[in-house]
Structures are given as C-alpha cells and as structure tokens.
Protein backbone atom coordinates (compact mmCIF):
# COMPACT_ATOMS: atom_id res chain seq x y z
CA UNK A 1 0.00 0.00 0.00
CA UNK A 2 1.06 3.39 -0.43
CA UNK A 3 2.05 5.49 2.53
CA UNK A 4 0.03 8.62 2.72
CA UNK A 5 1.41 12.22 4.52
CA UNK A 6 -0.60 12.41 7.69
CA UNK A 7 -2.67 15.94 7.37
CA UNK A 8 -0.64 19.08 8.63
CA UNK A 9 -1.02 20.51 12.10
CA UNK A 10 -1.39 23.94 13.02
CA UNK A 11 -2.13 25.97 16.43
CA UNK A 12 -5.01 27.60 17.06
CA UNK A 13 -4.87 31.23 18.07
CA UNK A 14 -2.85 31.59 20.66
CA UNK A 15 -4.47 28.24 22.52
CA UNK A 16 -2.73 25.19 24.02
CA UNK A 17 -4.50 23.43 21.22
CA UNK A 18 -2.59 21.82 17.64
CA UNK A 19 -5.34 21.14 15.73
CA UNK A 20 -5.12 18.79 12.13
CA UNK A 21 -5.73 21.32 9.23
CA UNK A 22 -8.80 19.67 8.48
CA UNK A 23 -12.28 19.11 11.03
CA UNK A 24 -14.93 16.34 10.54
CA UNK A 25 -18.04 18.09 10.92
CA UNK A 26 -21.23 15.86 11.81
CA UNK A 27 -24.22 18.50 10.88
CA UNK A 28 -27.02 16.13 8.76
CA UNK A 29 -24.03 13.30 8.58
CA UNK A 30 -23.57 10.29 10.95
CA UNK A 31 -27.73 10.00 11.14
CA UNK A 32 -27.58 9.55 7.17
CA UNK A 33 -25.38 6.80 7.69
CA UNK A 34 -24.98 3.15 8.57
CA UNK A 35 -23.51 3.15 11.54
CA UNK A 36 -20.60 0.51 10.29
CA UNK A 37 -19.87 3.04 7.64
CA UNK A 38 -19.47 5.91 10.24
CA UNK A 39 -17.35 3.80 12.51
CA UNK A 40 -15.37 3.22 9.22
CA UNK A 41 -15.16 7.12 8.56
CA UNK A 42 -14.19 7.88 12.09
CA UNK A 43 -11.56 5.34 12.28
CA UNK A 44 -10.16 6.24 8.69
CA UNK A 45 -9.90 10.06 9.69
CA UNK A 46 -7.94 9.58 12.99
CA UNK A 47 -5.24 6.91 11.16
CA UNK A 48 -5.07 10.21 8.53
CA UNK A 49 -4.30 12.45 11.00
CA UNK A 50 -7.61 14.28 11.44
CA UNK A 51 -7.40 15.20 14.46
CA UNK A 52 -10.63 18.05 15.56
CA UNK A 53 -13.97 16.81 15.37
CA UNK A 54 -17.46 19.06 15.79
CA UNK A 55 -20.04 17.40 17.17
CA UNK A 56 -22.34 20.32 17.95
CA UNK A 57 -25.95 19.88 19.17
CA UNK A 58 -28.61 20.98 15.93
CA UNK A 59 -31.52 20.52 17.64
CA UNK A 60 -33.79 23.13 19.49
CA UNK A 61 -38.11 22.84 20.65
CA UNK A 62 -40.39 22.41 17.92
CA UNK A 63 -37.84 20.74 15.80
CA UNK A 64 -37.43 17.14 15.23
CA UNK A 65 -35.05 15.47 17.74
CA UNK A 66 -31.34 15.12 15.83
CA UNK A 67 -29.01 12.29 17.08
CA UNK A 68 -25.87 12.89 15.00
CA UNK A 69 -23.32 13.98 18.05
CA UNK A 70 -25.36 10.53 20.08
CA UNK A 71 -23.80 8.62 17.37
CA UNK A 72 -20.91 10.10 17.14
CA UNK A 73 -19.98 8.92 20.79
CA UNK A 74 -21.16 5.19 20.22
CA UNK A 75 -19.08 5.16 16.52
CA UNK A 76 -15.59 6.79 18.19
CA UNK A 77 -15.92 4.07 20.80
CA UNK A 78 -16.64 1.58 18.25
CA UNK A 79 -13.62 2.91 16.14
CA UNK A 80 -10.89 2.07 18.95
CA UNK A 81 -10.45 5.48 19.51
CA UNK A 82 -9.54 7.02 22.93
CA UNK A 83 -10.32 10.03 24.13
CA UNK A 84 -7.17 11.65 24.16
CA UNK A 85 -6.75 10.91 20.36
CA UNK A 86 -8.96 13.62 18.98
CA UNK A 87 -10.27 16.94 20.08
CA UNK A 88 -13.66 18.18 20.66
CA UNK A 89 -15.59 20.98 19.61
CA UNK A 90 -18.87 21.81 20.86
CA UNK A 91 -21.48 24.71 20.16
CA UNK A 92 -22.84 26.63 22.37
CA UNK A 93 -26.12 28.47 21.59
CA UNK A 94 -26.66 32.23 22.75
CA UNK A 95 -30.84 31.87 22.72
CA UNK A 96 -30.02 29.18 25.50
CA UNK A 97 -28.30 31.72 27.64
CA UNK A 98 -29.37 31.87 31.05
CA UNK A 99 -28.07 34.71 33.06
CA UNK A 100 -27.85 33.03 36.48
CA UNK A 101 -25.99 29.91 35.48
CA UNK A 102 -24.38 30.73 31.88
CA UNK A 103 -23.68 27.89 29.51
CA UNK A 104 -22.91 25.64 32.26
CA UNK A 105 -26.04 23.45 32.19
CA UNK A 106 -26.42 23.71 28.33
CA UNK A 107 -22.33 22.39 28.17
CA UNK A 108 -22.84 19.59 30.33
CA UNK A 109 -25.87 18.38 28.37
CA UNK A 110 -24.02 18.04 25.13
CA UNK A 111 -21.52 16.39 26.69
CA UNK A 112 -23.47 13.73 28.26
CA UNK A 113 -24.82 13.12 25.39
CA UNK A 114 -21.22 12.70 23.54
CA UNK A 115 -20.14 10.84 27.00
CA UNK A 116 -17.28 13.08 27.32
CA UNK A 117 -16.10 15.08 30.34
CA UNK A 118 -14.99 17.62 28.42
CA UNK A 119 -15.08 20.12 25.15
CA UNK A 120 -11.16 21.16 23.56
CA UNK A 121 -12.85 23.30 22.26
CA UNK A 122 -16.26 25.20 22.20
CA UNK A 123 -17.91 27.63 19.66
CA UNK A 124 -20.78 29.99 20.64
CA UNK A 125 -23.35 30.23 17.75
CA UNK A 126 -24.17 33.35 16.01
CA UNK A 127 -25.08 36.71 18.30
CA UNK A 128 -28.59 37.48 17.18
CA UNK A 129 -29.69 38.75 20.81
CA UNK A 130 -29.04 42.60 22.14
CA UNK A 131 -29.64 41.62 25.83
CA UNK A 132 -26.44 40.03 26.50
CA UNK A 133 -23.63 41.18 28.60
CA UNK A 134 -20.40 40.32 26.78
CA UNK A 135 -18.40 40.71 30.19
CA UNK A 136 -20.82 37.99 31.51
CA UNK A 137 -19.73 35.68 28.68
CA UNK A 138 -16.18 36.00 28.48
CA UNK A 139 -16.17 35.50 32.36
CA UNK A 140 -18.72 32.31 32.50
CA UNK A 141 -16.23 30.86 29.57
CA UNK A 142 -13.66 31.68 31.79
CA UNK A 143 -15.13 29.59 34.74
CA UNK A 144 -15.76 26.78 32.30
CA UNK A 145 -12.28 26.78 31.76
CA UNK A 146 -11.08 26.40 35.21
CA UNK A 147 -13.31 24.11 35.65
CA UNK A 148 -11.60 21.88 33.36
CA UNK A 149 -14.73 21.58 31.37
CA UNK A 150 -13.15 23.60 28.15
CA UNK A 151 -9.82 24.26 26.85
CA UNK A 152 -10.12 27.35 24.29
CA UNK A 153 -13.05 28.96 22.85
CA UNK A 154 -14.41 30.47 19.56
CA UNK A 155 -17.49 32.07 17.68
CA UNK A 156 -19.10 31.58 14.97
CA UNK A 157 -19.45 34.40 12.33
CA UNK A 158 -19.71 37.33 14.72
CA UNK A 159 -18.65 40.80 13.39
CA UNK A 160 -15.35 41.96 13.65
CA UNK A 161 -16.07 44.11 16.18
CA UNK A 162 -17.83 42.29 18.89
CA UNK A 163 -15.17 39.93 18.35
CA UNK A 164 -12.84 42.52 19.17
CA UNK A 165 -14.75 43.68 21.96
CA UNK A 166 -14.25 40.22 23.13
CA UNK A 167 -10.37 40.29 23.02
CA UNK A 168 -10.34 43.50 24.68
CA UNK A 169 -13.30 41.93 27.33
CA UNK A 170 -10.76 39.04 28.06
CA UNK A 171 -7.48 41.09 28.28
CA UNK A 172 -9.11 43.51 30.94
CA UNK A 173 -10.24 40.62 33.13
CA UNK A 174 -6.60 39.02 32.50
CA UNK A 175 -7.89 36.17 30.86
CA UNK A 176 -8.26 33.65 27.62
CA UNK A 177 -10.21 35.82 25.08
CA UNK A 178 -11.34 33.82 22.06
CA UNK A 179 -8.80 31.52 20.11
CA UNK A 180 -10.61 31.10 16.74
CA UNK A 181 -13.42 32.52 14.51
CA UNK A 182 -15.96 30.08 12.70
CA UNK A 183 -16.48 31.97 9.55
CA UNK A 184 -17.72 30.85 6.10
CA UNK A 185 -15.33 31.28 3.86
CA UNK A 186 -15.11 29.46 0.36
CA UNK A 187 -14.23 30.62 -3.18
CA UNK A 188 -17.66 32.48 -3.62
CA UNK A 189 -17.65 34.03 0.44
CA UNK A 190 -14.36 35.64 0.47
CA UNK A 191 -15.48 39.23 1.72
CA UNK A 192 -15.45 38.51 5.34
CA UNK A 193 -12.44 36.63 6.05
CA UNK A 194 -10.67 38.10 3.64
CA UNK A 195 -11.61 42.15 4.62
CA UNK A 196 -9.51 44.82 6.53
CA UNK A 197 -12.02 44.07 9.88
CA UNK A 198 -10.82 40.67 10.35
CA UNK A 199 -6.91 41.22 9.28
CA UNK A 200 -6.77 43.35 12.07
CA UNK A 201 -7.84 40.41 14.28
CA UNK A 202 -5.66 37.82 12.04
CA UNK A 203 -3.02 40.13 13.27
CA UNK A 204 -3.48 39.73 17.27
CA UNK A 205 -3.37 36.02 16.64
CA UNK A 206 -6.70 35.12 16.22
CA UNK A 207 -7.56 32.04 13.83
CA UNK A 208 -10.02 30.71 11.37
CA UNK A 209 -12.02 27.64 11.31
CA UNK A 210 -13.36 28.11 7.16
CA UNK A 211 -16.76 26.50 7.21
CA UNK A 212 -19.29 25.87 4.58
CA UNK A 213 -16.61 25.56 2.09
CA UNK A 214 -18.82 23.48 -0.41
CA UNK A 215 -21.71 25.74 -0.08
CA UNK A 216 -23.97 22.42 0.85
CA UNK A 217 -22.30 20.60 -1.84
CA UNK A 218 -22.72 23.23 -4.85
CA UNK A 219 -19.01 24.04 -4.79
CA UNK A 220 -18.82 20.20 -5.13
CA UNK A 221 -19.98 20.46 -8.11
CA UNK A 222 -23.99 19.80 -7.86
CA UNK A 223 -25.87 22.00 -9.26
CA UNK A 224 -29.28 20.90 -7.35
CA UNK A 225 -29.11 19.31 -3.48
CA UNK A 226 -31.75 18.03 -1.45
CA UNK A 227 -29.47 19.09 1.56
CA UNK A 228 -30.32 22.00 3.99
CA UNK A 229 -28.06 24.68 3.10
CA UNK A 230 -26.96 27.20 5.51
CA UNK A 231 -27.56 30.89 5.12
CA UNK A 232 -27.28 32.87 3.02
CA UNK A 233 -25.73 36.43 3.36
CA UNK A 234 -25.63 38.71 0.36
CA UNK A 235 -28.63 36.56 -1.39
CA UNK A 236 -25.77 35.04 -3.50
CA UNK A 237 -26.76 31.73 -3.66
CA UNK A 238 -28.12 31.43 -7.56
CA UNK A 239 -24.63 33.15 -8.40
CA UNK A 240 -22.60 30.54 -7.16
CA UNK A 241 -24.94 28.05 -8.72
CA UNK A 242 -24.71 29.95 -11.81
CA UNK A 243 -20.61 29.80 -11.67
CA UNK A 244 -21.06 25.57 -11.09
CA UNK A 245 -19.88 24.50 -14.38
CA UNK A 246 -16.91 27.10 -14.50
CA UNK A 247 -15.66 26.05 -11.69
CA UNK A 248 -16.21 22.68 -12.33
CA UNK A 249 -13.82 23.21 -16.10
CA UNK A 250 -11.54 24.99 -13.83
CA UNK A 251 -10.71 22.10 -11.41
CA UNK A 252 -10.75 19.56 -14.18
CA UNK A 253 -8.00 21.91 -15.87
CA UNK A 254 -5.83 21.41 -12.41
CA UNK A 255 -6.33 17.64 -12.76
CA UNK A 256 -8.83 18.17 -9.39
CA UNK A 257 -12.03 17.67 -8.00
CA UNK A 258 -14.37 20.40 -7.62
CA UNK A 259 -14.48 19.39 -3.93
CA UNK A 260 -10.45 19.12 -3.78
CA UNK A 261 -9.87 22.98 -4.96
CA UNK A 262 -12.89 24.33 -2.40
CA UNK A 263 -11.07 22.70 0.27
CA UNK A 264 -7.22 24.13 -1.24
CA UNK A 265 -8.31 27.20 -1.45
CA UNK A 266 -9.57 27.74 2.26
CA UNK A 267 -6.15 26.52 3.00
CA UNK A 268 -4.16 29.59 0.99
CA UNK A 269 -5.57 31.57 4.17
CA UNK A 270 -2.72 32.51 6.60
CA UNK A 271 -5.17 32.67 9.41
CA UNK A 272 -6.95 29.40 8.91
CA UNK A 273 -6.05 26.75 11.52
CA UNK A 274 -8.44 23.80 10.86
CA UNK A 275 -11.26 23.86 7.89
CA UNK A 276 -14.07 21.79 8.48
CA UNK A 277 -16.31 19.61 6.27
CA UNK A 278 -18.84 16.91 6.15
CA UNK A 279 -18.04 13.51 4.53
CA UNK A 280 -20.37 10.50 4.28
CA UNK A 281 -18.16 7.70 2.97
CA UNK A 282 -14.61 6.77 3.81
CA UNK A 283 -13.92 7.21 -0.05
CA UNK A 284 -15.21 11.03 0.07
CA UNK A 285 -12.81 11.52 2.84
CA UNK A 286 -10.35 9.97 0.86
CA UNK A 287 -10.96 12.10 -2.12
CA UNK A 288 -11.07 14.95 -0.27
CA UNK A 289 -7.61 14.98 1.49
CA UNK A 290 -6.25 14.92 -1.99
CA UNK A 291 -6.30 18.91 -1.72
CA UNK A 292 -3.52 18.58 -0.21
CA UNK A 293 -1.67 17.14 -2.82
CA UNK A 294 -3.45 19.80 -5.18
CA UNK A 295 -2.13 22.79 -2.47
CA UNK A 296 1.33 21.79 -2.76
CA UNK A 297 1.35 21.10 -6.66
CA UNK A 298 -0.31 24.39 -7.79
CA UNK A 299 0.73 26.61 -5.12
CA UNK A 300 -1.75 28.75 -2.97
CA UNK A 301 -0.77 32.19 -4.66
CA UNK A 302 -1.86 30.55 -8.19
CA UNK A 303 -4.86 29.41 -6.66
CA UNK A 304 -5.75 32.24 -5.59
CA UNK A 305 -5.49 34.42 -8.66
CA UNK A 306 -7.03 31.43 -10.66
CA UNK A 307 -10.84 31.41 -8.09
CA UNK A 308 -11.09 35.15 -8.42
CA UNK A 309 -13.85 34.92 -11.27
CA UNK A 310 -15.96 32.64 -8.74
CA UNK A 311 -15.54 35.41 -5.60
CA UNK A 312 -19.61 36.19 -5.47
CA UNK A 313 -19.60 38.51 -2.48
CA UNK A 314 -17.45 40.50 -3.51
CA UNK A 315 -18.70 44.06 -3.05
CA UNK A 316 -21.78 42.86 -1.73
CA UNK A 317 -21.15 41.66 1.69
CA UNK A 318 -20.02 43.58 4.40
CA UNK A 319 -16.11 42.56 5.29
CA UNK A 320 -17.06 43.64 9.10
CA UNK A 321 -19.79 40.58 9.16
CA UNK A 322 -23.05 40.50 10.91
C-alpha cells in the first residue's frame, strides 16, 4: 500500500491546542449513515491524522429530535479510539443563555450526550440577541475553563467588532479571550475573512475555522441538493450556482475535483487553523484529502489568482460581518 502524509497541524490562536488542518463536521451526517460506515469514517480520519472533530448539538423545541453527536460517541468508541486521540468541539447556543448559570447546564448536556467530560474546544453560535452582557460571557467561559470543562473557545461568524470587543473583554479581566473565529469562507464568500475588519484580528493572533466551504455541496460540483443549506448572506446563492460548471472546467484543468480545490483554497488563508467539512463515505474523505496534494502542486498564490472569477460577495457583503 502506499504510505500517505498524515494531514498538517497547526495551532489555534494563541491556545494550548494543535489542531489537524482539516475538522470532521457531523451536521445532517452520521444519522444519514450506517452506523458501520461511520465507525469506518471515524476510524479512517484519525489513522489520517484528522485530528478536531465538531459534534455540535442541531436541535432546538419544535424541531425534530437530531441524534448525529449521540452517534458520534457510540461510533468513536466503536472505532478504537480514545479520548485523548482527537479533540472536541462543541457549540454553544446564545438563545439558551441563562443569566444566572451561563452555559454551564447547556455544556454539560451536550456532553453527556457525547459521554465526554470535556469540550477542547467550544464555539458559541451566532449573536442574534441585544440583551447580552459580553463581560458575563467572556467571564462564564472563563469559569468553564477552570473548571476543566473547556480548553479554548471560539465564535461563529460574529462581526469583527464584537469579536474585538471580546479580546479586549478578556485582556481587561486578564484572561483567555477567544482563540478562533468560525467563519464561512469558500471561493464564492471571500469578503469577510478576507476584509480589513478581520486582518486586524488575524493580526493579534486570532484564527479561522473556514466552514461551509462546499456551499452544501454546490461548490462540489452539484448543481441541485436536497441538503439544507446554511444561510445565506448577500442573497448570492443562484450566483454561485450559476458559476457551477466554470468552476467545475476549472478544477478539471488542475487535474482536481471540484471538492479538492474548495477545500485548497480555504487553506491559501494565513489565518486558517483547521477547515471543516462533512463527509459521508470513507472514499469522500479519501478524495477529499487529496487537496492537499493539489495545495502543494499548484501553489496557494496561483490558486488564488485562478478562483477570483468565482468570488460572489465580492462588493456585496459587508467585510465587518453580521
């Protein structure tokens, strides 16, 4: 057989934490799956080198009970794989805020239901409430952290500046501000991650976890899914499926898959630590650590220049974010 390069390391902010460059995300995955195939998966990423997994809980009242981070703790086990072999990431939802008692409660039900007494790594979801304190927050993470219950923390597309305001929150109270920014970021959402806002934040240390790199599988090259999709911003969405088949012709022209040069590209970003996908079958995992091989080949400054035509928020979005 031939040996294959274990995936690439890097640190995350400022953090204890070495994360691999790529995340195995379980949104709408493991409870699409036979549960031998997922075991499989699992046990294929870790002898890779895939190191972070995100195991957040997608489920809230009024919506159908999901499963996918229950499974995930019966297929690691199943794998062979111990605890201290990967990290985890968790979400954490602001609309289940609860002044008195913070995330504590909400924490400590995901990770019963992982079976794990403890989160690497946890990423509050996006800020859509005006009633918070972000003193209270940074503070409560901080307890969580001395509690040993969490090792670094994160957000998930915030603005620029309340994530500054969080840095400069966490440096006041003389301790761990936020280690890593969950941001979409793909070859048609550049605006964000790629503005003056965030550089300056790049520049204090911060990282990037890219996220919906595939766009829900159009950047894959589909041009139809019967997958949810996540948001939206800039009302884009018909653009990028518009630019499918060019992008498509462009990765065939690199001797790629479409899915291969979505992935490269997130990796050209100086900032990014970990980017973090969905697969469904050992052999899409497979196929998709060839960008790797593509990165190194082609070069991320090339890459670069050669996505431009397929940047869709350009000049549309707002690079501060939400």
């Amino acid at each position: 057989m031939t040996s294959v390069s274990p995936v690439p390391r890097r640190r995350i902010g400022t953090s204890e934490l070495e994360t691999s460059v790529f995340a195995l995300g379980s949104w709408h995955v493991y409870d699409r799956m036979h549960f031998e195939d997922t075991v499989a998966l699992l046990r294929t990423a870790i002898d890779r080198g895939i190191t972070l997994f995100d195991v957040g809980v997608y489920a809230a009242p009024g919506f159908p009970p999901a499963f996918t981070d229950v499974l995930f703790s019966a297929a690691i086990r199943a794998a062979g794989v111990a605890r201290d072999e990967y990290l985890l990431s968790e979400k954490l939802w602001l609309e289940g805020w609860d002044a008195a008692t913070g995330f504590r409660a909400q924490l400590e039900a995901a990770l019963f239901r992982v079976d794990s007494p403890n989160a690497d790594l946890v990423i509050l979801g996006d800020l859509r409430r005006d009633d918070l304190e972000l003193r209270d927050i940074v503070l409560n993470l901080a307890s969580l952290r001395d509690a040993g219950l969490i090792r670094a923390w994160g957000v998930n597309n915030w603005s620029a500046g309340n994530v500054q305001r969080l840095i400069d929150i966490a440096s006041e109270e003389g301790v761990e501000g936020p280690a890593i920014a969950q941001l979409k970021y793909s070859v048609s959402r550049r605006s964000i991650p790629d503005g003056a806002p965030f550089a300056k934040l790049w520049e204090q240390g911060l990282s990037m976890q890219a996220s919906d790199v595939m766009e829900g599988g159009y950047l894959a090259g589909k041009i139809t899914t019967d997958r949810e999709v996540g948001r939206d911003p800039g009302g884009i969405r018909q653009r990028i499926i518009d630019d499918v088949p060019g992008f498509v012709a462009l990765a065939e022209e690199l001797g790629a898959t479409p899915a291969q040069l979505a992935i490269a590209f997130t990796l050209t970003h100086p900032a990014t630590a970990t980017t973090l996908f969905g697969a469904s079958s050992v052999a899409q995992l497979e196929a998709n650590l060839g960008s790797l091989e593509l990165l190194g080949r082609i070069g991320a400054e090339t890459i670069r220049e050669r996505v431009t035509p397929f940047w869709a928020d350009r000049d549309v979005v707002d690079p501060e974010g939400p």
